[in-house]
N, C-alpha and C. Protein backbone atom coordinates (compact mmCIF):
# COMPACT_ATOMS: atom_id res chain seq x y z
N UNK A 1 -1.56 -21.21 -13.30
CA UNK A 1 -2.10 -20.04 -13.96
C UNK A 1 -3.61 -20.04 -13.74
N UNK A 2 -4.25 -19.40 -13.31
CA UNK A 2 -5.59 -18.88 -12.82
C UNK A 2 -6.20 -18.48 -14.50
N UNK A 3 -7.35 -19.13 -14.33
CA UNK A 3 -8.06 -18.77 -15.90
C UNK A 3 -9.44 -18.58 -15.80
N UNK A 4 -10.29 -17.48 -16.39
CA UNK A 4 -11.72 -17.27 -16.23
C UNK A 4 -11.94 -17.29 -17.77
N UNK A 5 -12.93 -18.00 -18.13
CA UNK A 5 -13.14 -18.35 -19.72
C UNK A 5 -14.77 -17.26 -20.02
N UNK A 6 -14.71 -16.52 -20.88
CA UNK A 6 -16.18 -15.96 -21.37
C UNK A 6 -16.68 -16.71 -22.19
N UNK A 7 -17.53 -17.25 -21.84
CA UNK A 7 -18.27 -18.22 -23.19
C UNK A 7 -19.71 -17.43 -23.68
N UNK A 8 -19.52 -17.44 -25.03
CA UNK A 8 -21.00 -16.48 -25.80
C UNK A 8 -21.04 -15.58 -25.73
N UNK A 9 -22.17 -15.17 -24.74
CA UNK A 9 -22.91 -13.89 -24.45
C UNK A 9 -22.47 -13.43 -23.37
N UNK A 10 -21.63 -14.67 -22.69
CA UNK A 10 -21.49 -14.45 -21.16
C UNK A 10 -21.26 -12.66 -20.45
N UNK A 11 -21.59 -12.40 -19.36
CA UNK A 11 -21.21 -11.79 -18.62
C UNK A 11 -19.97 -10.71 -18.50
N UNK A 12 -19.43 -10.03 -18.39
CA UNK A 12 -17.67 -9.66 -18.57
C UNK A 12 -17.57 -9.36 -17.47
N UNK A 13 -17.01 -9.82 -15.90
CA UNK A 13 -16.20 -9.31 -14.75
C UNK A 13 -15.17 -8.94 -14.89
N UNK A 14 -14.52 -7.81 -14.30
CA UNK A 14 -13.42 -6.84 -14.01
C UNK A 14 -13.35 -6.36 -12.20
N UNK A 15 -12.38 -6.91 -12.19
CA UNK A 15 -11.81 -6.40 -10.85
C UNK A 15 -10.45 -6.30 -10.94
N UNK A 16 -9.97 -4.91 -10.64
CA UNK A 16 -8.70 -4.43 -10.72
C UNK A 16 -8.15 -3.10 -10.23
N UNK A 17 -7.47 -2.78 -9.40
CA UNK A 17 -7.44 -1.35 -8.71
C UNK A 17 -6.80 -0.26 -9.64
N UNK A 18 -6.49 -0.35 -10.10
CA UNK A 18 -5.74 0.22 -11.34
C UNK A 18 -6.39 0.52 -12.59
N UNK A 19 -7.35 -0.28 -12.45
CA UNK A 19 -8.06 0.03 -13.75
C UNK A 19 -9.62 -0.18 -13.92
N UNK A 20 -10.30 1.41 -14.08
CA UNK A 20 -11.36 1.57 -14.43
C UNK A 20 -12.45 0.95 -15.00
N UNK A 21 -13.58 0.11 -14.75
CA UNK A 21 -13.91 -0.81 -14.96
C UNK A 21 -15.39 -0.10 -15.82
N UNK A 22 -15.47 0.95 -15.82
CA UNK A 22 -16.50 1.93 -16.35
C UNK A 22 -16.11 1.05 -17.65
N UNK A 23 -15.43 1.39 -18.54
CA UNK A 23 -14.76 1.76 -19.71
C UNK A 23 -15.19 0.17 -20.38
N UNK A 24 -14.44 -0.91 -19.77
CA UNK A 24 -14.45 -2.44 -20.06
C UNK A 24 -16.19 -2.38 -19.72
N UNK A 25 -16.88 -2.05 -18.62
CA UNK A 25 -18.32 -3.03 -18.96
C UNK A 25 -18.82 -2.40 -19.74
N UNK A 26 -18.54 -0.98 -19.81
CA UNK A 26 -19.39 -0.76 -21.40
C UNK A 26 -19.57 -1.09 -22.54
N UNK A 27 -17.83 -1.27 -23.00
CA UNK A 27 -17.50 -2.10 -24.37
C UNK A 27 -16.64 -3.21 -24.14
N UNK A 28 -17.00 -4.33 -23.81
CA UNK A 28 -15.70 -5.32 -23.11
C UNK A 28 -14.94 -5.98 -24.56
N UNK A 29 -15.56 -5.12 -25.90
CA UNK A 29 -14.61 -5.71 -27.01
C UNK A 29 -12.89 -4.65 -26.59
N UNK A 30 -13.00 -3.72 -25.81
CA UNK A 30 -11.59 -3.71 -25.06
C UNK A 30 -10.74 -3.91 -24.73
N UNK A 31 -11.70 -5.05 -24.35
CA UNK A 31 -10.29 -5.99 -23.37
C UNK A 31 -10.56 -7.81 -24.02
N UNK A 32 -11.33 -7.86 -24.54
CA UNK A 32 -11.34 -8.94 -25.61
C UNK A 32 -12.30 -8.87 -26.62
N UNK A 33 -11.49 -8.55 -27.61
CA UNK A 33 -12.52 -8.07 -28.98
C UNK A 33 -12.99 -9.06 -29.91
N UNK A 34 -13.94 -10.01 -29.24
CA UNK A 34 -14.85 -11.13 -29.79
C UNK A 34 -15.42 -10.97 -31.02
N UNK A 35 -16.34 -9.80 -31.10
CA UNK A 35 -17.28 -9.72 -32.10
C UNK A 35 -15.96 -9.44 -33.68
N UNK A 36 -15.29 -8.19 -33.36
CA UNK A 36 -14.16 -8.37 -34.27
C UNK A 36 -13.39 -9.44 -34.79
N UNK A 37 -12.96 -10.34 -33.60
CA UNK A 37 -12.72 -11.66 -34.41
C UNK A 37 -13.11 -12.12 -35.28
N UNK A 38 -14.89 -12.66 -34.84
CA UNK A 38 -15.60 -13.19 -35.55
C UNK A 38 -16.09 -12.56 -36.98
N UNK A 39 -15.98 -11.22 -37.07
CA UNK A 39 -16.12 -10.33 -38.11
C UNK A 39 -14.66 -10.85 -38.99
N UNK A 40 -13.58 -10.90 -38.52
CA UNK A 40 -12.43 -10.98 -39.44
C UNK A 40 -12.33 -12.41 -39.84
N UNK A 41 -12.95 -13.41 -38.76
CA UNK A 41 -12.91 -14.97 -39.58
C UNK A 41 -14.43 -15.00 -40.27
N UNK A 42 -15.10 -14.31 -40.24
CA UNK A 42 -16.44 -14.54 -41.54
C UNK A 42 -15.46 -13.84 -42.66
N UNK A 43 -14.51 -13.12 -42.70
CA UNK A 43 -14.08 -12.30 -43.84
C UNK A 43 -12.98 -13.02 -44.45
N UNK A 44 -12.71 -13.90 -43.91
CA UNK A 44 -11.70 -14.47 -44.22
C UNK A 44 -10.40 -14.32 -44.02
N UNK A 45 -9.89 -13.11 -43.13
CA UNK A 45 -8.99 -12.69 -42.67
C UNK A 45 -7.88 -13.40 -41.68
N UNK A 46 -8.36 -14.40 -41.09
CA UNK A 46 -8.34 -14.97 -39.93
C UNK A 46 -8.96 -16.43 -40.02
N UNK A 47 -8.89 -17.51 -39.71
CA UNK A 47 -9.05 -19.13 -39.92
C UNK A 47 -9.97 -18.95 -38.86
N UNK A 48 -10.01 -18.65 -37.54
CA UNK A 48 -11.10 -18.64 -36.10
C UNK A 48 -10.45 -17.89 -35.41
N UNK A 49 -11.45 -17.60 -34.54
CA UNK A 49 -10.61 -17.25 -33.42
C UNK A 49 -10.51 -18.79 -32.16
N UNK A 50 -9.80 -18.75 -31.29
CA UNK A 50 -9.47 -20.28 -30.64
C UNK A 50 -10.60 -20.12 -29.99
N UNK A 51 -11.22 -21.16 -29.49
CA UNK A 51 -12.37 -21.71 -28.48
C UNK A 51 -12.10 -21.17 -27.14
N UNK A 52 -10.74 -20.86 -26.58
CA UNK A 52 -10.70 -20.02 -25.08
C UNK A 52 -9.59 -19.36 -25.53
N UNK A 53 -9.79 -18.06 -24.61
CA UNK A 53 -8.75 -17.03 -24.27
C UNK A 53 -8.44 -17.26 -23.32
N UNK A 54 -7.27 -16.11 -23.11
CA UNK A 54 -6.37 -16.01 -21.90
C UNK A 54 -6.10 -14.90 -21.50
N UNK A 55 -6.33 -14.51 -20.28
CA UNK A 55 -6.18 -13.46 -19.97
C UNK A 55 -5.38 -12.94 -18.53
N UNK A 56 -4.46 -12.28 -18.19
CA UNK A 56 -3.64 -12.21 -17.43
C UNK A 56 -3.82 -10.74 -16.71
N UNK A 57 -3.62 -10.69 -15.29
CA UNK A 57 -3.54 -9.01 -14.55
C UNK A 57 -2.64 -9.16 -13.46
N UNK A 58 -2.42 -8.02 -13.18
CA UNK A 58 -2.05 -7.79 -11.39
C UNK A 58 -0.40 -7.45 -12.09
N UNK A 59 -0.27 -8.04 -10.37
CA UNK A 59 1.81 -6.97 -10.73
C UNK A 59 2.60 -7.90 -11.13
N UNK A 60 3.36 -7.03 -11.99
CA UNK A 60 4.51 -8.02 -12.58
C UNK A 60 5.75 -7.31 -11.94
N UNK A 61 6.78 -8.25 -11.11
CA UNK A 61 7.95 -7.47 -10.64
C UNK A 61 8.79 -6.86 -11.84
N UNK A 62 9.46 -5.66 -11.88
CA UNK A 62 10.70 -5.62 -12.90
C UNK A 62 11.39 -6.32 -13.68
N UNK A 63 12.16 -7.56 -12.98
CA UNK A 63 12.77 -8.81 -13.56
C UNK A 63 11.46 -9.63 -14.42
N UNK A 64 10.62 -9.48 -14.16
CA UNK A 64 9.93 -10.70 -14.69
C UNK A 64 10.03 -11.65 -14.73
N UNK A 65 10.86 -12.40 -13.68
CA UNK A 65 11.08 -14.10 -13.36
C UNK A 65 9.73 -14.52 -13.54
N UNK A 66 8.65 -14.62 -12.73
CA UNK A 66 7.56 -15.01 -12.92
C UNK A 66 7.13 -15.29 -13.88
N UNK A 67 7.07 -14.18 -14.37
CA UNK A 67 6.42 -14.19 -16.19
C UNK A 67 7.24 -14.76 -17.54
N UNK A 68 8.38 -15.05 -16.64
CA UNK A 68 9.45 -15.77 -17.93
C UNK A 68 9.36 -17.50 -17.68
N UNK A 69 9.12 -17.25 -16.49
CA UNK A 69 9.21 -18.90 -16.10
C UNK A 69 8.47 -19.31 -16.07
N UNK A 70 7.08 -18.99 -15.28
CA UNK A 70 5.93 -19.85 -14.93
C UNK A 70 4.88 -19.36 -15.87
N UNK A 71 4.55 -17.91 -16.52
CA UNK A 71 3.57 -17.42 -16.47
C UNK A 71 3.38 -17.49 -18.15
N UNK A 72 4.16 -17.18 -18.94
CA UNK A 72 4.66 -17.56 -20.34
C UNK A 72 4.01 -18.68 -20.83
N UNK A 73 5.61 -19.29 -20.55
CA UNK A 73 5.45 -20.88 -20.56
C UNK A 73 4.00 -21.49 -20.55
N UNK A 74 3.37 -21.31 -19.44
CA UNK A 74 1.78 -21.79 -19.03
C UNK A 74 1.10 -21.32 -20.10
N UNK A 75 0.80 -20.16 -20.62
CA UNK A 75 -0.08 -19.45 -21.56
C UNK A 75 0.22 -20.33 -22.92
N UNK A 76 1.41 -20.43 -23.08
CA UNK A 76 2.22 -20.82 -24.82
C UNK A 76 1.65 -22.52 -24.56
N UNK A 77 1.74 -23.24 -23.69
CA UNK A 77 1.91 -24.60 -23.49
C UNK A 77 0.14 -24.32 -23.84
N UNK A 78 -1.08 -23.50 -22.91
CA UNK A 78 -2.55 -23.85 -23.13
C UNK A 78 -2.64 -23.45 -24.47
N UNK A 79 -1.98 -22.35 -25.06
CA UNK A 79 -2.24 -21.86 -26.84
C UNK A 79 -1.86 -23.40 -27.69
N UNK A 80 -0.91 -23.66 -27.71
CA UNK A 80 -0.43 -25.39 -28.09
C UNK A 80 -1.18 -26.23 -28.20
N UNK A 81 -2.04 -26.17 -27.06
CA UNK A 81 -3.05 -27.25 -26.95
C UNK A 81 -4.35 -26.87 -27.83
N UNK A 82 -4.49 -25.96 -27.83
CA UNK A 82 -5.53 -25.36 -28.80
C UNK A 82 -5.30 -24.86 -30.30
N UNK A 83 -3.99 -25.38 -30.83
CA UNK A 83 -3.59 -25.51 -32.14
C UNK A 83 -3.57 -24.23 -32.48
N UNK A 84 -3.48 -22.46 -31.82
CA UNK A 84 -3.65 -21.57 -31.94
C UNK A 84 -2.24 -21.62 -33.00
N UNK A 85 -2.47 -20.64 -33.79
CA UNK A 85 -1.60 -20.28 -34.94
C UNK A 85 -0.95 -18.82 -34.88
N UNK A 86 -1.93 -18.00 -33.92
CA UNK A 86 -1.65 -16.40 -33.89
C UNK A 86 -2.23 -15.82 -32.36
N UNK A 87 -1.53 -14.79 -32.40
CA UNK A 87 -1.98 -13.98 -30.86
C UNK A 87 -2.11 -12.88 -31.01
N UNK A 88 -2.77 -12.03 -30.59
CA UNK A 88 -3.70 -10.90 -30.32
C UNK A 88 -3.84 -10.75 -28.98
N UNK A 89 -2.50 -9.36 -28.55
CA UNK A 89 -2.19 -9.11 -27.14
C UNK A 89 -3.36 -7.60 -27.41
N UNK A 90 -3.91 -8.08 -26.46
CA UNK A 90 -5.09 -6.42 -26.02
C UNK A 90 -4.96 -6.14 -24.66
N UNK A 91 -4.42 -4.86 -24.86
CA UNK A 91 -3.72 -4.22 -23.30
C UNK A 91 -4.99 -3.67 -22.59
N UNK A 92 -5.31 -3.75 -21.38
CA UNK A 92 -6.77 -2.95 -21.06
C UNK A 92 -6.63 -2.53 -20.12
């Protein structure tokens, strides 16, 4: 599984043919809504948000073998490791 981590302030890259990249560098809480997190764990809403995300693109065949077998699995096994408790799918 291929992983690009945003740390802080960092930067936000988008490359994707399909999808408009106007939209994400303007507000990249879009496609990962950081500051909201952190707004809902100062509120108490939420325990943290985890130390890395995950983030996934490109084509998924119909069947979704890929994504049942390798691509899942991989994501659930790195959430595990990071004692994550909850997920927050943001479609972009």
């Amino acid at each position: 599984m291929g992983r690009s981590l945003v740390e802080g302030d960092s930067p936000l890259g988008v490359a994707h043919l399909h999808i408009s990249d106007t939209d994400l560098l303007a507000d990249p809480e879009i496609a990962l809504p950081a500051r909201l997190l952190s707004q809902l764990a100062s509120e108490g809403v939420v325990g943290a948000a985890a130390e890395n995300h995950v983030a996934v693109m490109g084509y998924q065949d119909r069947r979704l073998v890929d994504w049942r077998e390798t691509t899942a699995p991989a994501i659930v096994s790195f959430l595990r490791e990071q004692q994550v408790d909850g997920l927050l799918l943001a479609p972009a």
